[in-house]
N, C-alpha and C. Protein backbone atom coordinates (compact mmCIF):
# COMPACT_ATOMS: atom_id res chain seq x y z
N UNK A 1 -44.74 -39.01 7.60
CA UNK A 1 -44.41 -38.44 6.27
C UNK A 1 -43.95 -39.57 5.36
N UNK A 2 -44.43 -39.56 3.91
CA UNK A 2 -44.25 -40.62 3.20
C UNK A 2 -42.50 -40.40 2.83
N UNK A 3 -42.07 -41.44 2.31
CA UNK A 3 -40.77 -41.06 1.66
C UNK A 3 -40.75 -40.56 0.54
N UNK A 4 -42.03 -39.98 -0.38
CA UNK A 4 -41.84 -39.44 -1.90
C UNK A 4 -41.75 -38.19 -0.80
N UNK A 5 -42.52 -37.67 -0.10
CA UNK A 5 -42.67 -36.68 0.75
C UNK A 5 -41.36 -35.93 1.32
N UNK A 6 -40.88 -36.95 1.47
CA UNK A 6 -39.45 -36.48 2.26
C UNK A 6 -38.06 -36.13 0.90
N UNK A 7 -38.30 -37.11 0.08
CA UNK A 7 -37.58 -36.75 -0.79
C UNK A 7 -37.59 -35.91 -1.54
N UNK A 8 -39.26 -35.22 -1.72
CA UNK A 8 -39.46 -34.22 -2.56
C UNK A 8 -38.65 -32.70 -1.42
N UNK A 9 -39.00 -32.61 -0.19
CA UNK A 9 -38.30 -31.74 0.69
C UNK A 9 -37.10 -32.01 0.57
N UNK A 10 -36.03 -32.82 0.59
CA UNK A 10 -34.45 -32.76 0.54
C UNK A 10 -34.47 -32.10 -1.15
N UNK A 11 -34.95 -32.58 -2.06
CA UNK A 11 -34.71 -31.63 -3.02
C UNK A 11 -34.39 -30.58 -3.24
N UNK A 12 -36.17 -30.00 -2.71
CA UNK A 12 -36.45 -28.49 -2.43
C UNK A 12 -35.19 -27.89 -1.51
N UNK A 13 -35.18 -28.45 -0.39
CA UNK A 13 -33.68 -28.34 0.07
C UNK A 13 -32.71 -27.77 -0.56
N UNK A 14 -32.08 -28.79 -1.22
CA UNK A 14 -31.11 -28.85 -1.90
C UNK A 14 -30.86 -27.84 -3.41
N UNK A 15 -32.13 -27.91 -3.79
CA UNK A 15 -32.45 -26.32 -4.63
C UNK A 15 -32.43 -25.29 -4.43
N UNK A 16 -32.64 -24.80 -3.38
CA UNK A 16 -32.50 -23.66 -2.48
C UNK A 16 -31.37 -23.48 -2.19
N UNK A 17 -30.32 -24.13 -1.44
CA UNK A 17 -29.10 -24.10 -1.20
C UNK A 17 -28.52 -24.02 -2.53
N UNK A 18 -28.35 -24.40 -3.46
CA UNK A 18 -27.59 -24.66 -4.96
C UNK A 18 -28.01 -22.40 -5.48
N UNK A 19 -29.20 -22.72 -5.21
CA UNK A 19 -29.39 -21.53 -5.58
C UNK A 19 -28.77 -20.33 -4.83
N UNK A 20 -28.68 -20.17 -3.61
CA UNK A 20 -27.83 -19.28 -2.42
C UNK A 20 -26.68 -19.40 -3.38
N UNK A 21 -26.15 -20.57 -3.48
CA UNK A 21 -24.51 -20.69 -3.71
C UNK A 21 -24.51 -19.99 -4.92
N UNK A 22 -25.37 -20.47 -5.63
CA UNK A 22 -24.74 -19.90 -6.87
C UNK A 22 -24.94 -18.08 -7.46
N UNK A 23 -26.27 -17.86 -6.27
CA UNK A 23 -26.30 -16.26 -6.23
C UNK A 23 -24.84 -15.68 -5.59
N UNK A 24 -24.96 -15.97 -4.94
CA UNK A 24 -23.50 -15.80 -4.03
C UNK A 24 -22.51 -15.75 -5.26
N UNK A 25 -21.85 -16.70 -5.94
CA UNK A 25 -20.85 -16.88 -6.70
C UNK A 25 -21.34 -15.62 -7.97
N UNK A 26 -22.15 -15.77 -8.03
CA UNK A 26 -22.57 -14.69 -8.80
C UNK A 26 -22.31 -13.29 -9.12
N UNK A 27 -22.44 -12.78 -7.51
CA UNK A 27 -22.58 -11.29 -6.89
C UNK A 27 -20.75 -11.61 -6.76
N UNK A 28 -20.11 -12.64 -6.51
CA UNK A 28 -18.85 -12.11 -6.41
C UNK A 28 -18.11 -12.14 -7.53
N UNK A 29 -18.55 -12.65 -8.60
CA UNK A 29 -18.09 -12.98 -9.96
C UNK A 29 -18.09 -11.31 -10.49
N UNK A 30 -19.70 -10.45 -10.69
CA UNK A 30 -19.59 -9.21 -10.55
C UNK A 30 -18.83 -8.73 -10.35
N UNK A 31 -18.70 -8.51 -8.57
CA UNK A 31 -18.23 -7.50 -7.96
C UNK A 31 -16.66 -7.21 -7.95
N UNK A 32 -16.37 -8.23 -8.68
CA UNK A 32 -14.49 -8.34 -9.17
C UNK A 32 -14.63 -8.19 -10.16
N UNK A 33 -14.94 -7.75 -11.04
CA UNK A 33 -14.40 -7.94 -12.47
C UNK A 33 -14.47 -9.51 -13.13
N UNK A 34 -15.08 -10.05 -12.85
CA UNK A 34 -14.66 -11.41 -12.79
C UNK A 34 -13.70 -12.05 -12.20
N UNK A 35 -13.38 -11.68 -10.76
CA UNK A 35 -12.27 -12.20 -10.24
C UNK A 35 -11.39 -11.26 -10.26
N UNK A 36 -11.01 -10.78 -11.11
CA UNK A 36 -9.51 -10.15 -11.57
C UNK A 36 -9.07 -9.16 -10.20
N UNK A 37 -10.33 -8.34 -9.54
CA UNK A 37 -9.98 -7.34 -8.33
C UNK A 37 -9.66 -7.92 -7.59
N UNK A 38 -10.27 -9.10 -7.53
CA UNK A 38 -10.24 -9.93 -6.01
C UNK A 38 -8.91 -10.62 -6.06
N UNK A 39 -8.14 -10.75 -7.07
CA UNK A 39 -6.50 -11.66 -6.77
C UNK A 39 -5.73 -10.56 -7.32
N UNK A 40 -5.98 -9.28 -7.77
CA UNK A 40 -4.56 -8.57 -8.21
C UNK A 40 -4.06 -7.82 -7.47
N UNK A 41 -4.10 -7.88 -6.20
CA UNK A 41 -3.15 -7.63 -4.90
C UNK A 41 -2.40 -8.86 -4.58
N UNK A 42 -2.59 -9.94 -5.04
CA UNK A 42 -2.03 -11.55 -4.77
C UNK A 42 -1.17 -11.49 -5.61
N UNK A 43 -1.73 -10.84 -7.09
CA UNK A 43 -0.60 -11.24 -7.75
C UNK A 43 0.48 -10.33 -8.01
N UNK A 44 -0.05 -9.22 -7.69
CA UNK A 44 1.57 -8.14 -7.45
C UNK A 44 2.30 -8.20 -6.68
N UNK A 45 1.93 -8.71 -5.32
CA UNK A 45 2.73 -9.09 -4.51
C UNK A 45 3.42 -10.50 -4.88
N UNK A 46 3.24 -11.59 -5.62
CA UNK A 46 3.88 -12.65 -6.53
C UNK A 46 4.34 -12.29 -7.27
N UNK A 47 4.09 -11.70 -8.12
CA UNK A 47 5.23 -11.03 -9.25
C UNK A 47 6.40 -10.04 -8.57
N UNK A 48 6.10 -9.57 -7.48
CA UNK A 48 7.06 -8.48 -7.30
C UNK A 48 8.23 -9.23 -6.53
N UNK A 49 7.73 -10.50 -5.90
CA UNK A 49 8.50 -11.27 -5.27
C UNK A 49 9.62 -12.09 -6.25
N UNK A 50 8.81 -12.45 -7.38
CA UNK A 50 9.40 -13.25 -8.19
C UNK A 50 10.48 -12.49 -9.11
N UNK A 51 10.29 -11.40 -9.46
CA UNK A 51 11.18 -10.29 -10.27
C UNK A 51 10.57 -8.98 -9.77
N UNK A 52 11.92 -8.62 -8.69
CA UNK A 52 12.29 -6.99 -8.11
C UNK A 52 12.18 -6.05 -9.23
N UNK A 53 11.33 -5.30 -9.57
CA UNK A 53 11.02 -3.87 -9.96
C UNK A 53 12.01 -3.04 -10.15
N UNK A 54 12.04 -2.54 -11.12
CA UNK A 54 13.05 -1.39 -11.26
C UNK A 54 12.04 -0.03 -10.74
N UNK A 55 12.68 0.66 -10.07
CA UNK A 55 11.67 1.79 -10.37
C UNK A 55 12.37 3.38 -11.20
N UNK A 56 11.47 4.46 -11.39
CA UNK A 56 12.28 5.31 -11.94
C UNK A 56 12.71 6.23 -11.10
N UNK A 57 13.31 7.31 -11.68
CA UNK A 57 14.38 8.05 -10.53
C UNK A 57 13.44 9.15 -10.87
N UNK A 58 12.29 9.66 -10.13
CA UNK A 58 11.33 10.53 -9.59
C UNK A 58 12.22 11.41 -8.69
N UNK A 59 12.10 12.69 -9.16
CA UNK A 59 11.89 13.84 -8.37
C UNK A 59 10.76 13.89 -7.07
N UNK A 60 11.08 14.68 -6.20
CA UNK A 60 10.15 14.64 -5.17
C UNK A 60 10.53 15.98 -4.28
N UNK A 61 9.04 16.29 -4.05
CA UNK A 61 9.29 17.76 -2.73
C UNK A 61 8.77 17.12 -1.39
N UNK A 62 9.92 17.45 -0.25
CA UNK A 62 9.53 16.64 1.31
C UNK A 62 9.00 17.87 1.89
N UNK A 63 8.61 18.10 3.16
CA UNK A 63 7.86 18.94 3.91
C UNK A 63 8.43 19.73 4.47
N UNK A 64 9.94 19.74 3.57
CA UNK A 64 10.38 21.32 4.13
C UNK A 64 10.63 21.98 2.27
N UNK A 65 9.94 21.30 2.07
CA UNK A 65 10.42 21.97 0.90
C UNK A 65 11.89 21.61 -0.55
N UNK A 66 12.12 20.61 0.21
CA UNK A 66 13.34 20.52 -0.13
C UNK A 66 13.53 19.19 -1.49
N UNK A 67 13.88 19.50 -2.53
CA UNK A 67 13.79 18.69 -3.82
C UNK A 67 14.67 17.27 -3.25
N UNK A 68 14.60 15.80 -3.75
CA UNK A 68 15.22 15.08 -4.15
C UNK A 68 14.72 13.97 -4.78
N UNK A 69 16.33 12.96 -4.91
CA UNK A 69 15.43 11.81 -6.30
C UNK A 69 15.18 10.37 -5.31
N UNK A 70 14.25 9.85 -6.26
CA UNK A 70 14.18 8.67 -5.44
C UNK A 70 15.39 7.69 -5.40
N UNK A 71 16.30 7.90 -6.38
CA UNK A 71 17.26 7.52 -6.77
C UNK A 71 18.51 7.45 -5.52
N UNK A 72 18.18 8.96 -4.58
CA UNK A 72 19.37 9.28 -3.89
C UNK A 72 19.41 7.66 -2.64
N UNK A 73 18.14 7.26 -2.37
CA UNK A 73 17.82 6.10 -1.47
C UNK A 73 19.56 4.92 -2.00
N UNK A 74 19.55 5.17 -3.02
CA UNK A 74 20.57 3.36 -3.42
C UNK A 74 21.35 3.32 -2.77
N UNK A 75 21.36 2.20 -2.45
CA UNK A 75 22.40 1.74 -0.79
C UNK A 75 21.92 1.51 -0.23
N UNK A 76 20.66 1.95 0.69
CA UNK A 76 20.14 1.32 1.78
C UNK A 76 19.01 1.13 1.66
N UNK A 77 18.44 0.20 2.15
CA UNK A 77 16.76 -0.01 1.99
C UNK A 77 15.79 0.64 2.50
N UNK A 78 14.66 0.89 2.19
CA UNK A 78 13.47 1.92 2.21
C UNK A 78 12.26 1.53 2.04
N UNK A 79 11.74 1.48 2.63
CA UNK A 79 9.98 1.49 3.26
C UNK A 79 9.61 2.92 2.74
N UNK A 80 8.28 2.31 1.36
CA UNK A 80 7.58 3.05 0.94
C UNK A 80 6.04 3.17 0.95
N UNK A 81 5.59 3.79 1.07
CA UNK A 81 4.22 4.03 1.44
C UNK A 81 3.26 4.88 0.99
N UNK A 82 2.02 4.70 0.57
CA UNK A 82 1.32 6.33 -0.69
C UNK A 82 0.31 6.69 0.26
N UNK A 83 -0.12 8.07 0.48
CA UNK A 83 -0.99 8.17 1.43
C UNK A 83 -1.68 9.74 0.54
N UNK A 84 -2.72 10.56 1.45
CA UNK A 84 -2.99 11.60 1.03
C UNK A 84 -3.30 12.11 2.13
N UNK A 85 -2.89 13.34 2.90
CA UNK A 85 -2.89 13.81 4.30
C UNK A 85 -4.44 13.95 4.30
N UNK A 86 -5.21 14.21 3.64
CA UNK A 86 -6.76 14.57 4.16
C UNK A 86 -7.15 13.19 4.71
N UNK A 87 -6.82 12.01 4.25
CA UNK A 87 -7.30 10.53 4.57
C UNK A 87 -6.83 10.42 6.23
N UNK A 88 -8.23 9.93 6.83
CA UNK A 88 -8.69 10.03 7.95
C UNK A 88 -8.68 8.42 8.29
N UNK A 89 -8.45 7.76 7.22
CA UNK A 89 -8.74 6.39 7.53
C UNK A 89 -7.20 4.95 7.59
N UNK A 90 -7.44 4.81 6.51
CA UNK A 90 -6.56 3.87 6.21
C UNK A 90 -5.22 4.67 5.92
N UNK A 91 -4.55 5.91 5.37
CA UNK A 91 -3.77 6.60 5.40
C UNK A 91 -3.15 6.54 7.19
N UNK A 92 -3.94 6.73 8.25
CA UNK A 92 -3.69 6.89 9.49
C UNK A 92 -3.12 5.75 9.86
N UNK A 93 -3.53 4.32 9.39
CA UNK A 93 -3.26 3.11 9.88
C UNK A 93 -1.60 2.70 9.37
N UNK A 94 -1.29 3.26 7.71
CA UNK A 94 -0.48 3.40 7.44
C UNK A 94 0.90 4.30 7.96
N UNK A 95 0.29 5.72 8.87
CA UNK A 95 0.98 6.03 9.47
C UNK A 95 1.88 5.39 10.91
N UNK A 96 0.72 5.25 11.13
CA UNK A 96 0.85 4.41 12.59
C UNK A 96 2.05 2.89 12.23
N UNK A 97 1.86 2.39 11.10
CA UNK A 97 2.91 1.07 10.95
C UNK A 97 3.75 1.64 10.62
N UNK A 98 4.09 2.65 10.12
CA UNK A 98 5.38 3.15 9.77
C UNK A 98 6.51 4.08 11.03
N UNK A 99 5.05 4.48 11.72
CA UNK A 99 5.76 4.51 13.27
C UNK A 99 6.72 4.08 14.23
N UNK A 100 5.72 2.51 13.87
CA UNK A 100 5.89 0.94 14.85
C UNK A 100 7.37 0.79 14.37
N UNK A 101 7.46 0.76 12.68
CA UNK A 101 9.05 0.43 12.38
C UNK A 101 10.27 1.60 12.61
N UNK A 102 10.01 2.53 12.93
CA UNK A 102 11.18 3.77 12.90
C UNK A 102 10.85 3.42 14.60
N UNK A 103 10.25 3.27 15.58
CA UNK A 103 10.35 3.32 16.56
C UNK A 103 11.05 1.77 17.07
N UNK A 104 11.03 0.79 16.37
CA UNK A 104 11.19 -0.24 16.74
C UNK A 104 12.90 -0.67 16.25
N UNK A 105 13.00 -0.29 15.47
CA UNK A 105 14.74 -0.01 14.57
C UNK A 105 15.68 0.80 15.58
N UNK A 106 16.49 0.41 15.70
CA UNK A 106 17.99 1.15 16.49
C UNK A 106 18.45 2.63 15.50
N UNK A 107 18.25 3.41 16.51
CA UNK A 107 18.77 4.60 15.40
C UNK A 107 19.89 4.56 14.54
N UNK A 108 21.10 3.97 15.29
CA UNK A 108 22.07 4.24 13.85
C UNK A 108 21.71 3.05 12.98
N UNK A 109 20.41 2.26 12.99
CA UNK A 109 20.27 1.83 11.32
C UNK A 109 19.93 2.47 10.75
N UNK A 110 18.15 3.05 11.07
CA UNK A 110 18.16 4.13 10.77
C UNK A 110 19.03 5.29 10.17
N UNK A 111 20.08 5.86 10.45
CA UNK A 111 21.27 6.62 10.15
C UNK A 111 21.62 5.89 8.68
N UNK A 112 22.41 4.57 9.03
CA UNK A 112 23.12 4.25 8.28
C UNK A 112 22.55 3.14 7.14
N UNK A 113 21.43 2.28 7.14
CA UNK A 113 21.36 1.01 6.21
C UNK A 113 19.27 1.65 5.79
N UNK A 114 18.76 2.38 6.50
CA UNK A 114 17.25 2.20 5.83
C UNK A 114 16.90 3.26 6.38
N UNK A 115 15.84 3.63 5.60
CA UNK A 115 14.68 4.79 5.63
C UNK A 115 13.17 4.46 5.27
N UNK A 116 12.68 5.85 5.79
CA UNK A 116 10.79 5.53 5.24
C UNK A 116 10.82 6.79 4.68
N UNK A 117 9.63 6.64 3.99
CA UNK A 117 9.20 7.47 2.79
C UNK A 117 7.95 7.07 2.84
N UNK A 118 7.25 8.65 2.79
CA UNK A 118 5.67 8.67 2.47
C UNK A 118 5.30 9.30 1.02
N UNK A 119 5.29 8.81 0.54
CA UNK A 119 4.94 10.08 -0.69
C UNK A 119 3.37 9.88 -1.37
N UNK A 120 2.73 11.25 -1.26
CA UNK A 120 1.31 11.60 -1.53
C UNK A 120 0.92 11.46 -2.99
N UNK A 121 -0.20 10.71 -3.40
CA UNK A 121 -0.81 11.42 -5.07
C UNK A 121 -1.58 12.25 -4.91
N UNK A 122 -1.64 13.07 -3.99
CA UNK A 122 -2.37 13.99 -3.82
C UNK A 122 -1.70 15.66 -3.99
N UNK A 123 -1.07 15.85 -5.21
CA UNK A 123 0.42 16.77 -5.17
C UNK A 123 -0.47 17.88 -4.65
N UNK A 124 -1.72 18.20 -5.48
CA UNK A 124 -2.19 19.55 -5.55
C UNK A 124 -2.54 20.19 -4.80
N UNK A 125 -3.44 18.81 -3.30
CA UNK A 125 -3.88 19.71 -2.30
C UNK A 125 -2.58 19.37 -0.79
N UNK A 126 -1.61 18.53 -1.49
CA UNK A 126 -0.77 18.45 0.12
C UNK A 126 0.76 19.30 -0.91
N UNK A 127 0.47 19.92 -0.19
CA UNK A 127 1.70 21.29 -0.39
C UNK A 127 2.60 20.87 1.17
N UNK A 128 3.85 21.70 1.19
CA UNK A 128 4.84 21.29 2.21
C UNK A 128 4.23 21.54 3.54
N UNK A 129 2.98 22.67 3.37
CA UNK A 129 2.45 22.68 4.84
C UNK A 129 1.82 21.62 5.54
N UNK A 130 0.86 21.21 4.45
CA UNK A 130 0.17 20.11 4.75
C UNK A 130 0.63 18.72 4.89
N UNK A 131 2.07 18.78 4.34
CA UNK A 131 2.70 17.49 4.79
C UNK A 131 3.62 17.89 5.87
N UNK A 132 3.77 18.90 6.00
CA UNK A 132 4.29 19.35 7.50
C UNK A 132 3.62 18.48 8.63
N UNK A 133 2.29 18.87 8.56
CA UNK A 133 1.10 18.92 9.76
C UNK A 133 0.82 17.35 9.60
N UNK A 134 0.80 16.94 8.67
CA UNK A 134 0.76 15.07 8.70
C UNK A 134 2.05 14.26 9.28
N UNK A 135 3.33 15.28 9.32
CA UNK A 135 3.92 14.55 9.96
C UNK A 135 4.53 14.77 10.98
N UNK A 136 3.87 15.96 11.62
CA UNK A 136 3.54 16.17 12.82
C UNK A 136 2.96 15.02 13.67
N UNK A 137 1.85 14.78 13.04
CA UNK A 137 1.23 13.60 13.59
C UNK A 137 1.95 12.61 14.50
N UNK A 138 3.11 11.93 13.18
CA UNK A 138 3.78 10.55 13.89
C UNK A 138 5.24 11.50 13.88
N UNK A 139 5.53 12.23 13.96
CA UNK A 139 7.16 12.59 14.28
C UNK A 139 8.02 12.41 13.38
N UNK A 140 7.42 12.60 11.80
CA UNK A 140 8.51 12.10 10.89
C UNK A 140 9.48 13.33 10.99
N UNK A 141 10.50 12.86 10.52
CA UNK A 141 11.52 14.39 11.19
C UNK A 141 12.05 15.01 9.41
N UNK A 142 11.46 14.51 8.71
CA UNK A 142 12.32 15.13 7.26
C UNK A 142 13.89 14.04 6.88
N UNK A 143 13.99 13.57 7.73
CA UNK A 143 15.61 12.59 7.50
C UNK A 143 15.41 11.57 7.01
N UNK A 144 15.09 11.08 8.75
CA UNK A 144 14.99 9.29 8.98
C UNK A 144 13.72 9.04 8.04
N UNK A 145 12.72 9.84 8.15
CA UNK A 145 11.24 9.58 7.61
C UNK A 145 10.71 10.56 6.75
N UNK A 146 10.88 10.66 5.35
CA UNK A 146 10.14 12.07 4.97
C UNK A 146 9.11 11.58 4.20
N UNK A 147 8.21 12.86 4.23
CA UNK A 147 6.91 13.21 3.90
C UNK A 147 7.29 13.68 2.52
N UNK A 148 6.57 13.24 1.24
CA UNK A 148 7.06 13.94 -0.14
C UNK A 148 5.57 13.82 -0.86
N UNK A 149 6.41 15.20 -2.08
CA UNK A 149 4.96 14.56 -3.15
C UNK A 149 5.57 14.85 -4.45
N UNK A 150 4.95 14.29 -5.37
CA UNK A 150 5.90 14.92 -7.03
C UNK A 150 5.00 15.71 -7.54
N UNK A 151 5.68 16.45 -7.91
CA UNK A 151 5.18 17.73 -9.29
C UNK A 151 4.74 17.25 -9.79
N UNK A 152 5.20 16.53 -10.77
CA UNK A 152 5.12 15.99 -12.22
C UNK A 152 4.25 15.08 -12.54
N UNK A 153 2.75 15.61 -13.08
CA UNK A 153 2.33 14.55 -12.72
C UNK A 153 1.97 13.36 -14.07
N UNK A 154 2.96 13.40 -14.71
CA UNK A 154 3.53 12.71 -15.89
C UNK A 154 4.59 11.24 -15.01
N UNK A 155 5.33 12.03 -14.10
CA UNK A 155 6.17 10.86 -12.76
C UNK A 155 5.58 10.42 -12.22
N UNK A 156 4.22 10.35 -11.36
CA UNK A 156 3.40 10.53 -10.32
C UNK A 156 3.13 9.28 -10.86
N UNK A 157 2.43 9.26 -12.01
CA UNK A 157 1.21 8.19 -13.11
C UNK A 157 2.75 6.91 -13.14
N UNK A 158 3.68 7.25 -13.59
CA UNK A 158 5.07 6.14 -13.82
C UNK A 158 5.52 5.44 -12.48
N UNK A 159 4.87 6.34 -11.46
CA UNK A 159 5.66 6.05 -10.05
C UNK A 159 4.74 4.93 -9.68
N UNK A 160 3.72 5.55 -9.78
CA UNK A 160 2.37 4.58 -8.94
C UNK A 160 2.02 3.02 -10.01
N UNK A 161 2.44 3.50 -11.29
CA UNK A 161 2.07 2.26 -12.13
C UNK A 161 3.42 1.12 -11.59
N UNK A 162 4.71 1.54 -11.30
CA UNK A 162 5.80 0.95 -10.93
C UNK A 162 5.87 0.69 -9.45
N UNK A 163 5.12 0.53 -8.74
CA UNK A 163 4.49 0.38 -7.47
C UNK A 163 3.49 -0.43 -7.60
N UNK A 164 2.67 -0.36 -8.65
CA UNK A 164 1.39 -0.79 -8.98
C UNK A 164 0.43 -0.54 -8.02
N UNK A 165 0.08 0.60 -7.88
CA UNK A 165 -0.56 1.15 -6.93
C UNK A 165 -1.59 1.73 -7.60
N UNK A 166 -3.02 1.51 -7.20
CA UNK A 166 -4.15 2.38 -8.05
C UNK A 166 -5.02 3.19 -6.91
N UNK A 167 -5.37 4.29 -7.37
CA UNK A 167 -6.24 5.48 -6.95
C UNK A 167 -6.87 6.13 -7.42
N UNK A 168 -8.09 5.70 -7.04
CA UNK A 168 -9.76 6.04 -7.56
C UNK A 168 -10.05 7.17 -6.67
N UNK A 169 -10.17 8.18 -7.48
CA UNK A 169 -11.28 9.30 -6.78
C UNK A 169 -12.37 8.84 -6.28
N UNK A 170 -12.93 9.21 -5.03
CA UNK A 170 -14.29 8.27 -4.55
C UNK A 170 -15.21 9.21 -5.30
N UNK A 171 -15.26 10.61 -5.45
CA UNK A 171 -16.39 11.17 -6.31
C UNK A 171 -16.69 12.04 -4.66
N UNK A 172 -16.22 12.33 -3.76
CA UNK A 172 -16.60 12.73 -2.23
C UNK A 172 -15.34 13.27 -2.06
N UNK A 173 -14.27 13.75 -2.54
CA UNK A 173 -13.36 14.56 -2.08
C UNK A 173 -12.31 13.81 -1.92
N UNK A 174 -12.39 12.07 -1.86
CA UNK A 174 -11.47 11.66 -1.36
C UNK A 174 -10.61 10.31 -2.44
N UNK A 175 -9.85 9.47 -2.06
CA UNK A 175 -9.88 8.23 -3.17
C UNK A 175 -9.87 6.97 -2.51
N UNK A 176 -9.91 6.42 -3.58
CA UNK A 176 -9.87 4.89 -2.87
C UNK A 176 -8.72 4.32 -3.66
N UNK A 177 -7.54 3.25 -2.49
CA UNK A 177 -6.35 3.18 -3.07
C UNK A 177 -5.82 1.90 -2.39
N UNK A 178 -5.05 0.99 -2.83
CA UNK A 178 -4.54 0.05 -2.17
C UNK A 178 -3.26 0.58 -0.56
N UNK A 179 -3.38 -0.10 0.05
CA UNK A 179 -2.78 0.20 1.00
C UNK A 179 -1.69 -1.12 1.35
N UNK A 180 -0.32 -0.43 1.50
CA UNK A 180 0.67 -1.87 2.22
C UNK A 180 1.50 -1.19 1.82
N UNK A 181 3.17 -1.52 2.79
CA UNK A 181 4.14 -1.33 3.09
C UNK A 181 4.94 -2.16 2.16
N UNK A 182 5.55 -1.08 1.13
CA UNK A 182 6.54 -1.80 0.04
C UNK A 182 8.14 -1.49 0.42
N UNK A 183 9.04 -2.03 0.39
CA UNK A 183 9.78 -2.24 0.50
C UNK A 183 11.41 -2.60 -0.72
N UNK A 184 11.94 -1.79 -0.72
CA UNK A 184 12.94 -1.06 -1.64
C UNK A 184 14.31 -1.42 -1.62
N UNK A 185 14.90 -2.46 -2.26
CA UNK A 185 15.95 -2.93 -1.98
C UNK A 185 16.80 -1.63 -1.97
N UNK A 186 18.24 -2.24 -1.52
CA UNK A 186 19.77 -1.15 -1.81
C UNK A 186 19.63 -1.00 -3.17
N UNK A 187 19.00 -1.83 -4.20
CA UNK A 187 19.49 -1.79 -5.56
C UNK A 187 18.65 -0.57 -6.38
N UNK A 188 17.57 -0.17 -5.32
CA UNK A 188 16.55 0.69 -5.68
C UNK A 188 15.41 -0.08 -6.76
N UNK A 189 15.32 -1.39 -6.52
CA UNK A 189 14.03 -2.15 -6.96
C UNK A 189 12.95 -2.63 -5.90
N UNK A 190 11.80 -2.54 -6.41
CA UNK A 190 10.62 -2.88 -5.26
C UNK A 190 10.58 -4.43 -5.24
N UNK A 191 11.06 -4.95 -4.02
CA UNK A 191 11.75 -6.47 -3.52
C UNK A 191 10.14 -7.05 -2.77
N UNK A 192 9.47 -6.22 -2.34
CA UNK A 192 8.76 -7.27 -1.10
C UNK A 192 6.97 -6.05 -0.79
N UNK A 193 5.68 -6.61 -0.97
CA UNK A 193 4.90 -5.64 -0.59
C UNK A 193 4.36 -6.73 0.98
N UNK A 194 4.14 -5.85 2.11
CA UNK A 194 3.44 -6.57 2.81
C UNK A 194 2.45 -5.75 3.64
N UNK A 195 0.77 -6.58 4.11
CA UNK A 195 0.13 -5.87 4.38
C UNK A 195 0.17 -4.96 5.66
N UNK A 196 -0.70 -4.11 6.08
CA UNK A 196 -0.79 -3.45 7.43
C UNK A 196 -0.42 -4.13 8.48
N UNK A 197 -0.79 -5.10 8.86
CA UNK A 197 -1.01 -6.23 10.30
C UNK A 197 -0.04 -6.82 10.28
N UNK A 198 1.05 -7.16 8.90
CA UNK A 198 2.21 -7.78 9.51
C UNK A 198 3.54 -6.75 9.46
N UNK A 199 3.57 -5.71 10.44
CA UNK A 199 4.69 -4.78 10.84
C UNK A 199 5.39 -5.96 10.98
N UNK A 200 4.88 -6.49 12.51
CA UNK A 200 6.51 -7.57 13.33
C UNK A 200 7.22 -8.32 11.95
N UNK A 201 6.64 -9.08 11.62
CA UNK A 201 7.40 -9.48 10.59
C UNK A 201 8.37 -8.48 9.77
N UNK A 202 7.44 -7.58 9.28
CA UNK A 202 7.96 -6.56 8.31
C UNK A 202 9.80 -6.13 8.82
N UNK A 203 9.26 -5.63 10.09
CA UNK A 203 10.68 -5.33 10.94
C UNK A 203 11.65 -6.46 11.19
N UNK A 204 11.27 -7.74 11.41
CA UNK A 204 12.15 -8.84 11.43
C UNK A 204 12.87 -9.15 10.02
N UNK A 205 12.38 -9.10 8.98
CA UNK A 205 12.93 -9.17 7.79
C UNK A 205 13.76 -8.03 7.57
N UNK A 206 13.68 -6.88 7.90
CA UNK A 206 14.18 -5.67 8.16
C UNK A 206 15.71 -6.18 8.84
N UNK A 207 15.55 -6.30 9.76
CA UNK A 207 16.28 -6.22 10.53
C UNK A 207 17.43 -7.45 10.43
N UNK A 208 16.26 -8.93 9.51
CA UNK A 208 17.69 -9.76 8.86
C UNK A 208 18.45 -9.63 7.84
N UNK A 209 18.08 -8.21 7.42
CA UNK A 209 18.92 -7.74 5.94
C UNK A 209 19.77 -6.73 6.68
N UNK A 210 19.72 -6.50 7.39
CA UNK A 210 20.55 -5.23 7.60
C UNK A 210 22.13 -5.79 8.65
């Protein structure tokens, strides 16, 4: 093979590859918004780190029925979590870590310095039965762990924007929603979001605040 020969192939080469890359960069440039989807879970979790959240003092119904504010939490810290009992998927995974930490915690902290909280945007179709039967599932007992949802869904829209939490109807019955374990100082500001896979941690930080 001559060397114009060879050089004309590393080109071609090299055109081809330039081109992959830059289809590639392309389809992901799209498929974010320009980026923006693909880092604004990075950056709420940076901002939320950098300046704790106030949140508002939301009303809420737990799975016996029983009214309170999010407010009543101040004093001890709280693991929060958004789910919708029909979710079969990532809602479940969320259950399950919230498990790992009420099972892994000494009861009288539990009692005395922290709690979990599930609360649904799904007010209309999880009524107290249906958050009954979801927390049946993992054993939330209404105390240590309750199951809630808000009325209001004027609070609901304030709660989730102060969470920064978004939920897309999929158009199939169901939504699509960020998922991770936020975390609620004594002061009742959102201090810390972290994902599914790091419980151990989650609980070790837990457990050096308390």
């Amino acid at each position: 093979m001559s060397v114009v020969s060879k050089r004309r192939d590393i080109i071609r080469s090299f055109t081809a590859t330039a081109l992959v890359v830059l289809s590639g960069a392309g389809v992901l440039w799209w498929g974010t918004d320009g980026l923006s989807a693909f880092t604004a879970e990075t950056a709420r979790r940076v901002d939320i780190l950098q300046a704790p959240r106030p949140l508002p003092a939301t009303q809420l119904e737990d799975q016996d029925g029983d009214l309170f504010s999010l407010s009543d939490y101040h004093g001890r810290l709280l693991a929060v979590e958004f789910i919708y009992t029909r979710c079969n998927s990532v809602c479940m995974s969320l259950g399950m870590a919230f498990k790992q930490i009420r099972d892994q915690l000494p009861r009288q902290v539990l009692d005395r310095d922290f709690a979990l909280l599930s609360i649904s945007f799904d007010p209309h179709r999880d009524d107290p039965a249906r958050m009954k039967e979801y927390a049946r599932l993992f054993r939330a007992d209404g105390v240590l762990w309750r199951i809630a949802r808000v009325h209001d869904e004027k609070e609901l829209k304030s709660l989730l924007e102060a969470f920064g939490v978004v939920v897309i109807d999929d158009g199939h019955g169901g939504y699509e929603h960020n998922a991770a374990i936020h975390l609620v100082g004594r002061d009742g500001r959102l201090r810390e979001i972290s994902d599914l896979d790091q419980v151990n941690p989650f609980i070790e930080r837990i457990s050096g605040l308390l």
